[in-house]
Protein backbone atom coordinates (compact mmCIF):
# COMPACT_ATOMS: atom_id res chain seq x y z
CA UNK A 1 -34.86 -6.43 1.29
CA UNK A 2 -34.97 -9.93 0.47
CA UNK A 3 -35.98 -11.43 -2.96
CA UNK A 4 -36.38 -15.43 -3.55
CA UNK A 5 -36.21 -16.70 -6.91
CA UNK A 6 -38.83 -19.65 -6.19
CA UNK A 7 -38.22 -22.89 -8.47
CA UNK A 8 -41.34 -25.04 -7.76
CA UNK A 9 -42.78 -26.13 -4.74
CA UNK A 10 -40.38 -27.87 -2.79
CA UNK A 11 -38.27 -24.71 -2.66
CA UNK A 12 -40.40 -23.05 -1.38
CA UNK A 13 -41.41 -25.42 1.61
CA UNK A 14 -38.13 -25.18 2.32
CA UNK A 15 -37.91 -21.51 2.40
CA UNK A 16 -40.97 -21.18 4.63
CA UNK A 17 -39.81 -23.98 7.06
CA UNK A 18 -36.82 -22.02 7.23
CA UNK A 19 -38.40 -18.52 8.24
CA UNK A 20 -39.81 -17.59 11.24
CA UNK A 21 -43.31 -18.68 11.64
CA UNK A 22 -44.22 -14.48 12.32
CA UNK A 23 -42.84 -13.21 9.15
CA UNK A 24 -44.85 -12.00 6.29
CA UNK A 25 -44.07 -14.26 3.08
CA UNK A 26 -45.09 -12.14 -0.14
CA UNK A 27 -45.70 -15.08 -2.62
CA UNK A 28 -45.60 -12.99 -6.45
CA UNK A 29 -47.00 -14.98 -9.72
CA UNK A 30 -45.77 -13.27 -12.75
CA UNK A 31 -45.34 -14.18 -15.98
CA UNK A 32 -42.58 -13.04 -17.97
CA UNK A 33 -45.32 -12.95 -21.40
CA UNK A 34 -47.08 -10.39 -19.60
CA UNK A 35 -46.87 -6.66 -20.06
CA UNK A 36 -48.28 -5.97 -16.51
CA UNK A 37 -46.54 -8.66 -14.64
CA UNK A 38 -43.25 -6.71 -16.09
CA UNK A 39 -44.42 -3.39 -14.69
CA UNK A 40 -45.36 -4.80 -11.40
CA UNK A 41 -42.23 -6.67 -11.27
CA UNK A 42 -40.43 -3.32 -11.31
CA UNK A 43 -43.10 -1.82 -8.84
CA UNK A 44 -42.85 -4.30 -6.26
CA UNK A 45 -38.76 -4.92 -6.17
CA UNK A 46 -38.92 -1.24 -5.79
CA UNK A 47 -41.31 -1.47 -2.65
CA UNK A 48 -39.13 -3.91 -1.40
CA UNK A 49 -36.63 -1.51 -0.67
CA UNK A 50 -38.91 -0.04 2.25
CA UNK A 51 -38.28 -3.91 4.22
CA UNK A 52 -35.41 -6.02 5.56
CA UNK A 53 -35.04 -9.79 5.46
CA UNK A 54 -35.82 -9.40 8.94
CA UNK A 55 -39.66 -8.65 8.68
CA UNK A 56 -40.78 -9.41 5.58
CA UNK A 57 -39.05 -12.65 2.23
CA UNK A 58 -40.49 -11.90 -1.19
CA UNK A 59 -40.55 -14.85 -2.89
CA UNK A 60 -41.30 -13.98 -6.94
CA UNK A 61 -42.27 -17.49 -8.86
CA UNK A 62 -42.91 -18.00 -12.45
CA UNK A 63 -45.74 -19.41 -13.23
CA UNK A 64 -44.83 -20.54 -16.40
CA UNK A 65 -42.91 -23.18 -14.93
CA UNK A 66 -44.82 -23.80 -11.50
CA UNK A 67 -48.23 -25.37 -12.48
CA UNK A 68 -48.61 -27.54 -9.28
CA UNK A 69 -48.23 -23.89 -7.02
CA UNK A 70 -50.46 -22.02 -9.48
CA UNK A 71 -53.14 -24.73 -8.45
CA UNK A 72 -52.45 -25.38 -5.36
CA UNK A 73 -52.74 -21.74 -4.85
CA UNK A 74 -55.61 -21.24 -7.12
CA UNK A 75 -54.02 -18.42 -9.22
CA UNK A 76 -56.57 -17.28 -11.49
CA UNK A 77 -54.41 -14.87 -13.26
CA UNK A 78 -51.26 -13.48 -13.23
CA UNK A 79 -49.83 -10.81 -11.93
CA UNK A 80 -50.93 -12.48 -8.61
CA UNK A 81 -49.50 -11.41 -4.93
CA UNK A 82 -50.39 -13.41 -1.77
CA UNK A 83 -49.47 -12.35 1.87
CA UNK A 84 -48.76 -15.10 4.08
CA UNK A 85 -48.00 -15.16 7.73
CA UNK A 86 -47.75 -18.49 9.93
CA UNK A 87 -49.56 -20.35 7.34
CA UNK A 88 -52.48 -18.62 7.08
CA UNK A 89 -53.28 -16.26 3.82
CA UNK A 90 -53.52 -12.55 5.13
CA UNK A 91 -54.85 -11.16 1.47
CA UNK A 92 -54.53 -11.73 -2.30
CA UNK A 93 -54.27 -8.98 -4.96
CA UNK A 94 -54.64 -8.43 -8.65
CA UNK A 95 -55.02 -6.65 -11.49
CA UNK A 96 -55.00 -2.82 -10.52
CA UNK A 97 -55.15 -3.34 -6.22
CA UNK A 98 -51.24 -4.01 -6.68
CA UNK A 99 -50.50 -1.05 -7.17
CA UNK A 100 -51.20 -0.25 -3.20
CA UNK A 101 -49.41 -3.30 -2.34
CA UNK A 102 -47.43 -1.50 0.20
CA UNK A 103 -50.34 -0.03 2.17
CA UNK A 104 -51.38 -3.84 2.51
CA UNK A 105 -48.15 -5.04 2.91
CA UNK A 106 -48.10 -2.41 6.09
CA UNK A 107 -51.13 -3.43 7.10
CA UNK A 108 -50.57 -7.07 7.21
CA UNK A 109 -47.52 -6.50 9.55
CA UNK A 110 -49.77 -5.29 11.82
CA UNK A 111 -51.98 -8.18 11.54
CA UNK A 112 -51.92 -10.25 15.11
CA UNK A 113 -51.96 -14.21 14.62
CA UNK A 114 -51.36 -16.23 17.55
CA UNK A 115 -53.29 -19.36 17.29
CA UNK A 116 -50.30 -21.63 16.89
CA UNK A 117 -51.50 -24.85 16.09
CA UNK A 118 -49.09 -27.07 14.26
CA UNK A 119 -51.41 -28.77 11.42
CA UNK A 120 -52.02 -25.22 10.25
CA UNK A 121 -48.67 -24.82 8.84
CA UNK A 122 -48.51 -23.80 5.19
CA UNK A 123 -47.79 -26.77 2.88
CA UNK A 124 -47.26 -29.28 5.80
CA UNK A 125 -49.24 -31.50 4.09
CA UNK A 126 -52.26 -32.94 2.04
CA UNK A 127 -54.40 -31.82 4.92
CA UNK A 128 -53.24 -28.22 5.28
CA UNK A 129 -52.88 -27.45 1.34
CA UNK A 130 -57.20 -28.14 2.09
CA UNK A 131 -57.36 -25.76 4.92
CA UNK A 132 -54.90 -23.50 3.31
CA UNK A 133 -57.02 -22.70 0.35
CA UNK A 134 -60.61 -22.90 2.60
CA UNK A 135 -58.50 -19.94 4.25
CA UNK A 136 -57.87 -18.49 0.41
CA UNK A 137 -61.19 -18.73 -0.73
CA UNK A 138 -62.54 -17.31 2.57
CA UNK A 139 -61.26 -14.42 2.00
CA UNK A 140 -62.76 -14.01 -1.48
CA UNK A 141 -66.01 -15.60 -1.19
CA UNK A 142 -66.99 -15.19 2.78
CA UNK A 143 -67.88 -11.07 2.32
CA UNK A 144 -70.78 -11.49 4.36
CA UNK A 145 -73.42 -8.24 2.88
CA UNK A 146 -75.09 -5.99 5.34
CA UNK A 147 -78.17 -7.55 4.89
CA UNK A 148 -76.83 -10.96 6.45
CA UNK A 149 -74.68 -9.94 9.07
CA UNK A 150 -77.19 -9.22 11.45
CA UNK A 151 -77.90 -13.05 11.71
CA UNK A 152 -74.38 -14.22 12.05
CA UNK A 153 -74.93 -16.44 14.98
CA UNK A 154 -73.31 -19.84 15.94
CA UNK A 155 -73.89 -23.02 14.06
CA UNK A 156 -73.79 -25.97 15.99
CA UNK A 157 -73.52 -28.09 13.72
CA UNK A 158 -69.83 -26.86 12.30
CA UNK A 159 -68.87 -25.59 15.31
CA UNK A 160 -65.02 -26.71 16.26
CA UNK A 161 -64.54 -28.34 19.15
CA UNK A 162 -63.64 -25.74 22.14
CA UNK A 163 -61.76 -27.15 24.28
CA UNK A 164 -59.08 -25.44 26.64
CA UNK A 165 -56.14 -25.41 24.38
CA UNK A 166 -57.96 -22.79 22.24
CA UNK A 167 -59.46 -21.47 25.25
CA UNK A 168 -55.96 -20.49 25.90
CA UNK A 169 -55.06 -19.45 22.90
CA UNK A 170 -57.78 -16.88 22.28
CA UNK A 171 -56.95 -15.60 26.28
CA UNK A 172 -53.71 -14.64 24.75
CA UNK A 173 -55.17 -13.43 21.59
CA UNK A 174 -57.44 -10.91 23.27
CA UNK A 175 -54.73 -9.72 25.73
CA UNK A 176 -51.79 -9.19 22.89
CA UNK A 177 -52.61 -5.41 22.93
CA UNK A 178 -54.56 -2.97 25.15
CA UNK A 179 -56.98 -2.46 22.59
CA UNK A 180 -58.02 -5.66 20.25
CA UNK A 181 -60.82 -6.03 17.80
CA UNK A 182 -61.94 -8.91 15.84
CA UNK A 183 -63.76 -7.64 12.67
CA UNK A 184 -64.62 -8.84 9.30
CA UNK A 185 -62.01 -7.56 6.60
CA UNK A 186 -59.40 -5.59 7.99
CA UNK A 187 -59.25 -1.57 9.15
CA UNK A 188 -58.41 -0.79 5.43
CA UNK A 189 -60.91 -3.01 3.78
CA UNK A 190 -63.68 -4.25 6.38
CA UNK A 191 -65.90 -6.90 4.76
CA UNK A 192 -69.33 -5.40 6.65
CA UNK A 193 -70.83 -1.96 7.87
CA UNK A 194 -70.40 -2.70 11.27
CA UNK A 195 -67.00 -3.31 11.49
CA UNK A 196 -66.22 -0.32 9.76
CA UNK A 197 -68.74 1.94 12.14
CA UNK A 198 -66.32 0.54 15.37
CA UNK A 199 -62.99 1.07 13.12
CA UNK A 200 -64.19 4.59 12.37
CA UNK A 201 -64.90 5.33 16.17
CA UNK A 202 -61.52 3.77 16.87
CA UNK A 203 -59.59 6.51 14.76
CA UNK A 204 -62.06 9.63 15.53
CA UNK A 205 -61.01 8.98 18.97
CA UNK A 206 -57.04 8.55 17.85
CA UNK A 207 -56.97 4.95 19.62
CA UNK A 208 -54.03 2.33 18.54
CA UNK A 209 -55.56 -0.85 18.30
CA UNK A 210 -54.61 -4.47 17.01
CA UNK A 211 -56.97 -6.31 14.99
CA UNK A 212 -57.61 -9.77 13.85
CA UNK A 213 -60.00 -10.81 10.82
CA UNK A 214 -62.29 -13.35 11.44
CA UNK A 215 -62.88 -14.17 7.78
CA UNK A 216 -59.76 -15.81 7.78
CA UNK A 217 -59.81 -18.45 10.42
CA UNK A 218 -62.85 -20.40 11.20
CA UNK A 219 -61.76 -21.55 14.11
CA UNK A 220 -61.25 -18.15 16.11
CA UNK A 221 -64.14 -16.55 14.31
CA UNK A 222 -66.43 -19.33 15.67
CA UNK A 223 -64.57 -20.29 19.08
CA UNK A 224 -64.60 -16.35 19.50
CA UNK A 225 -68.07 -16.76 19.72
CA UNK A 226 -68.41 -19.07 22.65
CA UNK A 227 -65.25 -17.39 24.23
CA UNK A 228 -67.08 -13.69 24.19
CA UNK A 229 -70.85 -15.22 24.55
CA UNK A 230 -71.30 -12.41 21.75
CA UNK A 231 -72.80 -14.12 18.76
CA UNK A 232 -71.67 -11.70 16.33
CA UNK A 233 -68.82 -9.29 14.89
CA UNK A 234 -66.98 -6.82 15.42
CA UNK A 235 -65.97 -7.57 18.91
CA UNK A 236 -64.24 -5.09 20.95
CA UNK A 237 -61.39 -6.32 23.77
CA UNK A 238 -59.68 -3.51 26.05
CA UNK A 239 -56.55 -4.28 28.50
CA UNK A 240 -57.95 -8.47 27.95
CA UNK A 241 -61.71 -7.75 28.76
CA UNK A 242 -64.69 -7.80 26.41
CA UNK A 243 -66.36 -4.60 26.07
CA UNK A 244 -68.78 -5.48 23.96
CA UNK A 245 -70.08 -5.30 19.96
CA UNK A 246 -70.33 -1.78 18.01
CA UNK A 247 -73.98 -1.10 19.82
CA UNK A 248 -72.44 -1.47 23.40
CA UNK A 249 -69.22 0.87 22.43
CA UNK A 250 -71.68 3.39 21.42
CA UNK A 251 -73.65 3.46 24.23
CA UNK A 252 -71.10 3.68 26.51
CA UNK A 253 -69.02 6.49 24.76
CA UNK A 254 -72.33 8.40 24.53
CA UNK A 255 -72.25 7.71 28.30
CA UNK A 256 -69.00 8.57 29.04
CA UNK A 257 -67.02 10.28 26.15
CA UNK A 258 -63.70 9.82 27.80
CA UNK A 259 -63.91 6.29 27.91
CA UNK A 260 -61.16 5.35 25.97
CA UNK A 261 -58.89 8.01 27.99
CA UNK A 262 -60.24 6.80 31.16
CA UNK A 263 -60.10 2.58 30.60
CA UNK A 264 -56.37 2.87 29.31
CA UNK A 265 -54.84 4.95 31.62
C-alpha cells in the first residue's frame, strides 16, 4: 500500500506530477474532530492493504488545515473520498457509500481513460481547477432521469470542436478492448435505465467488457456522438466496430442468440 500524508496543495501537485498519469489517486478529507472520519480512517488504511504503490497512492489530507483543497475540491463534508485517474474525477463518496469504497475502488481500476490531452491535467492550472470541478459536479448533478434520456441528442451549439486529434483518440478508445461500452454511470451505479438494460445483457451472457462513463467527460460524451452517428447512450463497440445502442443489441441477440460467442471468436 501506499499512504500520503498531504500538507496543502502544492504537495500534492507534486505528488500527482510525480505518479503515473494511469494510476488511481484516492484523495481522503477527514477531520480528526470527527467520530466518523476516525472510523473510516481505520476502514480505509485497512482496505489499503488489498493495493500496492504500484496501482493505486492514497493520499489522506486534513481538512482542518487545507481550506484552499477543500474548495477547490468542493468538499461539502467530511469524511470525503475522491477517485482520481489522469486528471479526471472517477467518483466521490460520503457519508455511509464509504463503507463499499473498495468495490468502487475496484471498479475504478477498471475504468478505461485514454483521451490524453495535456490541459486536462489535474491542478495544471487556473483553467483545469474549472474543468476539474465541471468534471466533479458532473458527476453529481448530470444524472440524466429516464424521462429525459430519450432526447439526449447533440447540441450544436456546445458542441467541441471535432477535429482529427480526437478523432484519433476515440479510434483508440473504442478499440482498447474487444468489448467497449460508453454508458451513463458506471456497471455498478448506471445513471439511466438504459444503460443498465445493456450492462445487464452484458453479464446474463458472461461477457468481459470495458466501459467508459460519459457523464464524466464532455468532450467524449459529445464527440462520441458524431464519431458513432448514434445520438444517444449507451453505445455498444465490439473488436473496434459500433454495434449499435441497447435497441439494436436486442434485436440482434433475439436474432442470433450466439452473437456474442460468434463476433468474438
Amino acid at each position: 500500500m501506499s499512504i500520503v500524508q498531504i500538507s496543502n496543495r502544492t504537495h500534492l501537485e507534486k505528488v500527482v506530477s510525480s505518479e503515473d498519469k494511469n494510476k488511481l489517486l484516492v484523495l481522503y478529507f477527514y477531520s480528526n474532530n470527527n467520530e466518523q472520519s476516525k472510523s473510516i480512517n481505520e476502514n480505509i488504511r485497512l482496505g489499503s492493504l488489498k493495493y500496492t504503490k504500484d496501482t493505486i497512492n492514497f493520499l489522506f489530507i486534513d481538512s482542518s488545515i487545507n481550506n484552499e483543497l477543500i474548495s477547490l475540491f468542493k468538499v461539502p463534508i467530511t469524511p470525503y473520498l475522491v477517485i482520481v485517474r489522469n486528471g479526471y474525477i472517477l467518483r466521490t463518496m460520503t457519508g455511509t457509500e464509504l463503507e463499499d469504497f473498495v468495490m468502487s475502488l475496484d471498479e475504478c481500476s477498471e475504468t478505461i481513460l485514454t483521451i490524453n490531452d495535456s490541459s486536462y491535467n489535474l491542478l495544471h492550472n487556473q483553467q483545469t481547477d474549472a474543468r476539474q470541478i465541471k468534471y466533479r459536479n458532473d458527476s453529481v448533478s448530470s444524472i440524466e432521469t429516464d424521462s429525459t434520456i430519450g432526447s439526449d441528442t447533440l447540441d450544436e451549439e456546445n458542441d467541441p470542436e471535432y477535429n482529427s486529434d480526437l478523432n484519433d483518440s476515440l479510434s483508440k478508445l473504442v478499440q482498447a478492448v474487444p468489448v467497449m461500452i460508453f454508458i451513463k454511470g458506471t456497471p455498478s451505479e448506471p445513471r439511466c435505465r438504459y444503460s443498465r438494460q445493456l450492462i445487464s445483457i452484458l453479464r446474463e451472457n458472461k461477457i468481459r467488457f470495458g466501459f467508459f462513463d460519459v457523464l464524466q467527460n464532455d468532450m467524449v460524451r459529445k464527440g462520441m456522438k458524431k464519431f458513432s452517428d448514434w445520438p444517444t447512450f449507451p453505445q455498444l463497440y465490439m473488436n473496434g466496430e459500433f454495434v449499435g445502442g441497447l435497441d439494436i443489441v436486442k434485436e440482434t441477440i433475439k436474432d442470433e442468440p450466439e452473437f456474442f460467442n460468434i463476433s468474438l471468436l
